[in-house]
Protein backbone atom coordinates (compact mmCIF):
# COMPACT_ATOMS: atom_id res chain seq x y z
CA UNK A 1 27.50 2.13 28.31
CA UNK A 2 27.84 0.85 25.00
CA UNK A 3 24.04 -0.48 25.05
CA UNK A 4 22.74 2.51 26.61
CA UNK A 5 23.87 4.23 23.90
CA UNK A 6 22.48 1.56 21.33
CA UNK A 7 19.53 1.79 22.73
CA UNK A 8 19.42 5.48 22.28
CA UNK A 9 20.28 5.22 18.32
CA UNK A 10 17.86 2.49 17.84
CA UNK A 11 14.75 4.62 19.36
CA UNK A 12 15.67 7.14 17.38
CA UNK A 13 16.19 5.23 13.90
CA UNK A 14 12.26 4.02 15.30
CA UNK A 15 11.43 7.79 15.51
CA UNK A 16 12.74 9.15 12.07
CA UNK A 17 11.49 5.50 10.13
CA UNK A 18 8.05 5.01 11.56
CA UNK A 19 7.35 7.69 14.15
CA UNK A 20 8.02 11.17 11.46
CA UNK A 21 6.17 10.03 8.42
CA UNK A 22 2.75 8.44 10.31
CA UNK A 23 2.63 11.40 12.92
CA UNK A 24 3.49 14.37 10.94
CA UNK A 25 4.37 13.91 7.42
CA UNK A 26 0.96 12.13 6.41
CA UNK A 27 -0.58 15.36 7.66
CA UNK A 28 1.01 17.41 5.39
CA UNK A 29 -1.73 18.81 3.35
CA UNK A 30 0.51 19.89 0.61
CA UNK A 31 0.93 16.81 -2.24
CA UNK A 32 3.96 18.44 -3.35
CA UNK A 33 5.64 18.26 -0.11
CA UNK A 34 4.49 15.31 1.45
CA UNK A 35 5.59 13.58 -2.03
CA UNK A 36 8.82 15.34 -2.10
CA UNK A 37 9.32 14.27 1.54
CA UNK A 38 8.19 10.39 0.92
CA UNK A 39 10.66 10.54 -2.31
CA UNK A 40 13.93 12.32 -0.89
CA UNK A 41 14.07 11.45 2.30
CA UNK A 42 12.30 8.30 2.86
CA UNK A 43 13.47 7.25 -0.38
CA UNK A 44 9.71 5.88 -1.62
CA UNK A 45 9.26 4.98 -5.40
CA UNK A 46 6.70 6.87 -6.47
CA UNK A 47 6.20 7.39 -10.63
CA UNK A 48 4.90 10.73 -11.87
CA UNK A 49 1.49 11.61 -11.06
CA UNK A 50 0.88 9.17 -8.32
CA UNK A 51 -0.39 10.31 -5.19
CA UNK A 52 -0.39 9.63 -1.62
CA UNK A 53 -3.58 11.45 0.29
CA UNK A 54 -3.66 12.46 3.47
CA UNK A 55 -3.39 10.13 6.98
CA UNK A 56 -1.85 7.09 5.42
CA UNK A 57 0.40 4.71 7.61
CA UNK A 58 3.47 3.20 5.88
CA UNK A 59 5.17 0.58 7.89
CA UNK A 60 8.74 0.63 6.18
CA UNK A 61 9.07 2.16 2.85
CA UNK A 62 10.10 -1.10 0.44
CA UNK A 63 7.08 -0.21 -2.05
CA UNK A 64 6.90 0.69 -5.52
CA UNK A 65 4.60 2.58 -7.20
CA UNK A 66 4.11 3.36 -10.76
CA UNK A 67 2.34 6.34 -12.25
CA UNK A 68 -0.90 8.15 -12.24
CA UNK A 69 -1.75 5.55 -9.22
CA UNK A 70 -3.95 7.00 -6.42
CA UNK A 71 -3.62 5.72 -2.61
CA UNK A 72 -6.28 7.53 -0.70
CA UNK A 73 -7.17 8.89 2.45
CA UNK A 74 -6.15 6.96 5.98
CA UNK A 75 -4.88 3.81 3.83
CA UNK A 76 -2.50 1.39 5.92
CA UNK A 77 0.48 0.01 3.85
CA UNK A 78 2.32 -2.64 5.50
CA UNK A 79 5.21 -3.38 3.29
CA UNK A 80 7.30 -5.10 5.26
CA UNK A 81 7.50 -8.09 2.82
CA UNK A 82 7.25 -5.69 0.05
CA UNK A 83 4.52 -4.05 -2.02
CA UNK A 84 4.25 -3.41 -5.99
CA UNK A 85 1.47 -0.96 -7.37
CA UNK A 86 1.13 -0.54 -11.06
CA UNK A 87 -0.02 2.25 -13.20
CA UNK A 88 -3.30 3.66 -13.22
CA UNK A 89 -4.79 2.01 -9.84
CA UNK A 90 -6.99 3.44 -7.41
CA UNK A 91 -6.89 2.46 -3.80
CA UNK A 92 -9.93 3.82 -2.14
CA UNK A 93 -9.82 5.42 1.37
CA UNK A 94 -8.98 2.84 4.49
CA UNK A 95 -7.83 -0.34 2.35
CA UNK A 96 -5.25 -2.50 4.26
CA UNK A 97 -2.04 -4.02 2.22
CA UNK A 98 -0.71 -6.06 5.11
CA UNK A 99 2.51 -8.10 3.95
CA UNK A 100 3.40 -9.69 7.25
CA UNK A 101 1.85 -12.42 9.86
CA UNK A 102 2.70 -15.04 12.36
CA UNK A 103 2.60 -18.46 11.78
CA UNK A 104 -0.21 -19.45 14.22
CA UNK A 105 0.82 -22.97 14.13
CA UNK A 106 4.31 -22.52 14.87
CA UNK A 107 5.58 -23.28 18.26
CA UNK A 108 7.68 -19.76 18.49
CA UNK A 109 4.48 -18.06 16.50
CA UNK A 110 6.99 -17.54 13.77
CA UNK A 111 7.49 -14.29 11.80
CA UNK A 112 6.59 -14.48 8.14
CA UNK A 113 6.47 -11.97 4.97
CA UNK A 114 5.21 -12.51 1.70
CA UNK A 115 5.14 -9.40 -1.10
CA UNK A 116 1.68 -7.82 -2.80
CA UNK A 117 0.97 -7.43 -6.36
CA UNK A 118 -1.16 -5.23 -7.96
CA UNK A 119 -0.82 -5.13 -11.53
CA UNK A 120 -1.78 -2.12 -14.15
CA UNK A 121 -6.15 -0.40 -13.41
CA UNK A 122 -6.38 -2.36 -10.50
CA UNK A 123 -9.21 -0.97 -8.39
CA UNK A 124 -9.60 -2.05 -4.66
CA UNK A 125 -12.77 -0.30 -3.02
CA UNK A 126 -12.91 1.19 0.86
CA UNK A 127 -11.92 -0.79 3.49
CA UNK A 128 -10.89 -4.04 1.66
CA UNK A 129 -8.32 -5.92 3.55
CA UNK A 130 -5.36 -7.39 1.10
CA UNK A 131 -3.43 -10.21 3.12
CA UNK A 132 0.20 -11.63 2.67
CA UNK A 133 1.07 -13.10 -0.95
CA UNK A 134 -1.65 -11.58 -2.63
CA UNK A 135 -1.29 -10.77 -6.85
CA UNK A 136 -3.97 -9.01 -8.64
CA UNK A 137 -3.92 -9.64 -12.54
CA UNK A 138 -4.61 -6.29 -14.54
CA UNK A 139 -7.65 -4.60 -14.27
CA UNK A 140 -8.50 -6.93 -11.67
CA UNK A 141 -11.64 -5.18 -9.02
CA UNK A 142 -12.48 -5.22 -5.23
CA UNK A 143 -15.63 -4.90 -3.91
CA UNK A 144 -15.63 -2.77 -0.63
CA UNK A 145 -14.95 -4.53 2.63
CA UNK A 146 -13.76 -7.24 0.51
CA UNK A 147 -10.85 -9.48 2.04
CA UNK A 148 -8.59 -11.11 -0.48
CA UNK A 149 -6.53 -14.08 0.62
CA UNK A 150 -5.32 -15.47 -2.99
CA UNK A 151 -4.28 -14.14 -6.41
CA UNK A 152 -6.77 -13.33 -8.36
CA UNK A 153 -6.71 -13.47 -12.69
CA UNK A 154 -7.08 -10.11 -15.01
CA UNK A 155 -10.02 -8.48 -15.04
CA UNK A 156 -11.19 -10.38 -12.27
CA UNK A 157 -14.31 -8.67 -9.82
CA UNK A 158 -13.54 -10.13 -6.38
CA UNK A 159 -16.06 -9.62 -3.29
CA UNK A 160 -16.92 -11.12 -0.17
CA UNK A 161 -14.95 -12.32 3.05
CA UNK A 162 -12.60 -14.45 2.14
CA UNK A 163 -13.04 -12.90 -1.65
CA UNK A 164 -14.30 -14.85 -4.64
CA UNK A 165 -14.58 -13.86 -8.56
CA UNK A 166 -18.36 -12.68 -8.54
CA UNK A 167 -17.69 -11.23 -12.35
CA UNK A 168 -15.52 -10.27 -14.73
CA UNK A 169 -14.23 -6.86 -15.74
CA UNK A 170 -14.43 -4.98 -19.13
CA UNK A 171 -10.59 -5.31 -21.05
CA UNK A 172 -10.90 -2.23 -22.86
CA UNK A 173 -9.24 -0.28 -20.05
CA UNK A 174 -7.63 3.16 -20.92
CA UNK A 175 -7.66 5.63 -18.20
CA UNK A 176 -5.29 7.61 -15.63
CA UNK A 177 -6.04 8.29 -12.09
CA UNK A 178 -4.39 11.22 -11.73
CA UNK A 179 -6.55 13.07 -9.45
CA UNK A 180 -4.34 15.86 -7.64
CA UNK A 181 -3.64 19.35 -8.17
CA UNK A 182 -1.35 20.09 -11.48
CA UNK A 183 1.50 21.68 -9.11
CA UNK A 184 2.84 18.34 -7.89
């Protein structure tokens, strides 16, 4: 009986951790809702005028983000090993932080997690892929379909599969992406 019943809490601790927010709340086409919802009950750190848009898939909730930071339509945030977004970054629609792999060369295909970085005007363009480990330096750029393996420098302008510095980035950085309505 007693693992019937754990089996009973533990699909429903699955239902209300992963289940809730990527079925329903994500669709919530209300900032101020789905942000109050992310904050209270999923407990998300989120600084003041950051924004989460519409369809994104959070697996687990250990992420930080800091203000006036942008994550954008159908986004997929694996933070399973832990995610850190500065200020002022935008994260274009259908970019991938993943935080967690397998060990293809172990003999159990072992489990591993390693955190993401991304430090202050960070910009990573649509569908770039950010893999296990990764820190981008302030102000650091990421070309579209980009997929970034390493750490990159400040001001760095990665592109390219696995992603290379192509360029470097102007320092004089002083802007907010704030880009929601003023009620949230």
């Amino acid at each position: 009986m007693k693992s019937h019943l754990f089996e009973i809490v533990k699909f429903f601790f699955y239902f209300y951790r992963n289940y809730i927010p990527n079925h329903f709340l994500n669709k919530i086409p209300f900032y101020f809702i789905r942000h109050f919802l992310y904050r209270n009950v999923y407990k998300l750190k989120m600084g003041k005028g950051s924004s989460i848009h519409l369809h994104c898939f959070i697996n687990r909730f250990n992420i930080e983000i800091g203000e006036n930071t942008a994550i954008n339509r159908k986004c997929y945030l694996d933070s399973r090993g832990g995610i850190k977004i500065g200020d002022n970054i935008t994260i274009s629609p259908e970019v991938h932080l993943i935080t967690a792999e397998h060990n293809i060369n172990s003999t159990s295909f072992e489990y591993e997690t390693a955190p993401i970085s991304l430090a202050d005007y960070v910009f990573v363009g649509t569908r770039a892929i950010i893999l296990p480990g990764v820190s981008l330096g302030t102000g650091c750029v990421v070309a579209a379909g980009a997929v970034v393996t390493k750490s990159f420098p400040p001001y760095s302008v990665v592109a390219g599969v696995p992603a290379k510095i192509i360029s470097k980035r102007n320092k004089e950085l002083n802007y907010s992406c704030k880009w929601m309505p003023p009620f949230d």
